[in-house]
Protein backbone atom coordinates (compact mmCIF):
# COMPACT_ATOMS: atom_id res chain seq x y z
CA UNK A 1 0.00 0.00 0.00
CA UNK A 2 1.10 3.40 -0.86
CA UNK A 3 1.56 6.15 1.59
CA UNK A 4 -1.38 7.41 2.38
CA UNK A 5 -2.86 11.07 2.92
CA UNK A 6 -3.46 12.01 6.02
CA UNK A 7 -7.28 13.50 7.40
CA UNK A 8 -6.66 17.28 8.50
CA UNK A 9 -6.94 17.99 12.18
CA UNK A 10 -7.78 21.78 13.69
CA UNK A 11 -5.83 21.30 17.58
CA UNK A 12 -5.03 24.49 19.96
CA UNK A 13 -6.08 26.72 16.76
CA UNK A 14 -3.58 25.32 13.73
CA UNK A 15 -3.90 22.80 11.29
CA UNK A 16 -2.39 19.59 11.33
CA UNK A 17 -1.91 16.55 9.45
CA UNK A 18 -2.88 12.92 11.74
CA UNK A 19 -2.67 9.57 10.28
CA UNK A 20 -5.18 8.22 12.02
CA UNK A 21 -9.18 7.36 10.37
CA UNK A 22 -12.05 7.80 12.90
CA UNK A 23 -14.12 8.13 10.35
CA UNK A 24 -13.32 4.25 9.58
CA UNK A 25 -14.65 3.25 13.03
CA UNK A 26 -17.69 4.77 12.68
CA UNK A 27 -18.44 2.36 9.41
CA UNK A 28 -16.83 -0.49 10.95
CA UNK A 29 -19.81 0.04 13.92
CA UNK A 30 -22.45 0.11 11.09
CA UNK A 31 -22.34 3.40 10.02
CA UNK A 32 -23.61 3.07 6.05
CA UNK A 33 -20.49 3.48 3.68
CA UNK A 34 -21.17 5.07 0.23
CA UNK A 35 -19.21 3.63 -2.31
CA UNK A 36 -16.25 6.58 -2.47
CA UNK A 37 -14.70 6.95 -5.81
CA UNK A 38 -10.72 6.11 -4.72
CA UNK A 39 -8.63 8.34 -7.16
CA UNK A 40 -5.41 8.03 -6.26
CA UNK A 41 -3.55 4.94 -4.88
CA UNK A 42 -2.32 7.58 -1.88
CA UNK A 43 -6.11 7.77 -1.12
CA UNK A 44 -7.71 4.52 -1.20
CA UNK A 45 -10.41 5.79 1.82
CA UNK A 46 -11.70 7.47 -1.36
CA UNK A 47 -12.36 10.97 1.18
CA UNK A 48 -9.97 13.47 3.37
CA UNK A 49 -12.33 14.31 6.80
CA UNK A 50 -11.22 17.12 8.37
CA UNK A 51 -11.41 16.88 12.02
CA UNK A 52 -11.34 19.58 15.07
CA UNK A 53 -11.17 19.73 19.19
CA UNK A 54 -13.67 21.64 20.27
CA UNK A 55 -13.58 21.78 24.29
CA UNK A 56 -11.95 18.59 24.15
CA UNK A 57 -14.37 16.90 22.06
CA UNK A 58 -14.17 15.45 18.46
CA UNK A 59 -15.89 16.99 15.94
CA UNK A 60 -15.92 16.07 12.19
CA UNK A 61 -16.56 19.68 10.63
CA UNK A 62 -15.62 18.22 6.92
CA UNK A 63 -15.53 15.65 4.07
CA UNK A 64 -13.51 16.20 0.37
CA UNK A 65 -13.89 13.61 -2.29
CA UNK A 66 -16.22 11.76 -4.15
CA UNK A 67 -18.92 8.90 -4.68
CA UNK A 68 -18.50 6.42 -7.56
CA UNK A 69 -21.27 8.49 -9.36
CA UNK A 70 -18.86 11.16 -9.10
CA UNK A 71 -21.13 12.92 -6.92
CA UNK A 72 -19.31 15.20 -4.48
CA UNK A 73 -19.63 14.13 -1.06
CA UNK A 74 -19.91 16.34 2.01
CA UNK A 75 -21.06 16.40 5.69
CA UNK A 76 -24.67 16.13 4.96
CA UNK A 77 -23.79 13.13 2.65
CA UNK A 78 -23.37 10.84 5.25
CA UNK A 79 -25.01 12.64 8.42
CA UNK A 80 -28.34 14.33 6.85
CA UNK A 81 -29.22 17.37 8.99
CA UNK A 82 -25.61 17.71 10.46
CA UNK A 83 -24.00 20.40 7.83
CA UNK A 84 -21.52 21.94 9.69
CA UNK A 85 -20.17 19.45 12.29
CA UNK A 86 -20.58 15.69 13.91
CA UNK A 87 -19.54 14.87 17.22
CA UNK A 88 -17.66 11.88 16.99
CA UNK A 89 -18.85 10.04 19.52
CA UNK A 90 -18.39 6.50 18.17
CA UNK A 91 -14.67 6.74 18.30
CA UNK A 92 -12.56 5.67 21.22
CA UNK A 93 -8.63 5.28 20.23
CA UNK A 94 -5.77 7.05 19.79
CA UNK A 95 -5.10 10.12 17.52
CA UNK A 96 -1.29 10.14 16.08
CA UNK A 97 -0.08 13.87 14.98
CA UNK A 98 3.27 13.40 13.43
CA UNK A 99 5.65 16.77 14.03
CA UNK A 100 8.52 18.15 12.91
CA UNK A 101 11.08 16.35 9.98
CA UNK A 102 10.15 13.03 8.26
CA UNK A 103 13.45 11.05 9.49
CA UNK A 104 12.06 7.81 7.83
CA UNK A 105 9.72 7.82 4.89
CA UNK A 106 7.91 4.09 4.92
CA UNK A 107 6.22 3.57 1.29
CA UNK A 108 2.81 2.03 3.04
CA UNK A 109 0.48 3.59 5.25
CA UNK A 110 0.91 5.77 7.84
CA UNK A 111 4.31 4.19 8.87
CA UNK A 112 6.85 6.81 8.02
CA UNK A 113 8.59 7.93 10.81
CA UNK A 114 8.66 12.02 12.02
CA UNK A 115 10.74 14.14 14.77
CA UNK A 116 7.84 13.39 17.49
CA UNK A 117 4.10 12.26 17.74
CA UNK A 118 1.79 13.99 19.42
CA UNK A 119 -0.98 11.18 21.00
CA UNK A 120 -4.45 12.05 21.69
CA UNK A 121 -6.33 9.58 23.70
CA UNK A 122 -10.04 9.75 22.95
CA UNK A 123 -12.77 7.81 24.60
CA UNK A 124 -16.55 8.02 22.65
CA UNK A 125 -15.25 11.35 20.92
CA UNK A 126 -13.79 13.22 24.55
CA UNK A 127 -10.39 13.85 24.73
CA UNK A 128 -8.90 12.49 28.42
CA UNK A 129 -5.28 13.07 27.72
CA UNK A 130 -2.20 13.70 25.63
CA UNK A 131 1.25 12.44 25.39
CA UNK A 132 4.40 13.04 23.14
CA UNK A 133 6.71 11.07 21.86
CA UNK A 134 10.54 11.81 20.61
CA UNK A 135 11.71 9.59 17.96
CA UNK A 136 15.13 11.51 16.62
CA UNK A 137 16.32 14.05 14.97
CA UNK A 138 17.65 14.99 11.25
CA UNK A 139 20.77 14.80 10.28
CA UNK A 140 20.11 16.71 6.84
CA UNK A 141 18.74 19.86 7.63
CA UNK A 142 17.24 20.39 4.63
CA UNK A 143 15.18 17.29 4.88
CA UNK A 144 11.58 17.68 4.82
């Protein structure tokens, strides 16, 4: 599997990238999956959900891609009368934010290996802590 792209997380006010899928947990507990329209063998999900922490809940505040008709998908496509954010209270796990320099680029996944990881532990879509973990530093300081 290629590397894959990462959903978009809003945390403390700033954008991030996490390579983690909530969304995934909430079809895996029934939640009806539309047949997504996979473009790209870096997105095989077939959608990018943006996520945010709102008083230390999870929210899903938006969806990019599209259905196999080539309909464009958003919020409302999967949770009718919710257009502007979900609380995402089906998912219980741990949120990986990668930071800083790639030092290891894995060709599969999520596996490629960054400065440090910032864990969020969520239980039913409330956040109940945080840890951070240091895996190394660059040696090229032009690496990316």
């Amino acid at each position: 599997m290629t590397a894959q792209i990462g959903e978009g997380l809003i945390y403390h006010g700033r954008k991030v990238t996490m390579c983690t899928e909530p969304l995934g947990d909430y079809f895996a507990f029934g939640g009806e999956r539309p047949v997504f329209a996979a473009n790209c063998t870096a997105l095989w999900r077939g959608y990018v959900g943006t996520w945010e922490v709102i008083d230390d809940r999870l929210y899903l505040v938006s969806l990019s891609g599209k259905l196999n008709d080539g309909t464009k998908i958003t919020l409302e496509t999967l949770f009718p009368g919710y257009p502007e954010r979900v609380f995402a209270h089906w998912y219980s796990g741990t949120l990986r934010i990668p930071e800083g320099k790639r030092i290891e680029y894995v060709h599969m996944g999520y596996g490629s290996t960054f400065e440090r990881d910032v864990f969020l532990e969520i239980n039913e879509g409330v956040v109940t802590g945080t840890s951070v973990q240091n895996n190394g530093t660059v040696d090229n300081p032009n690496a990316t």
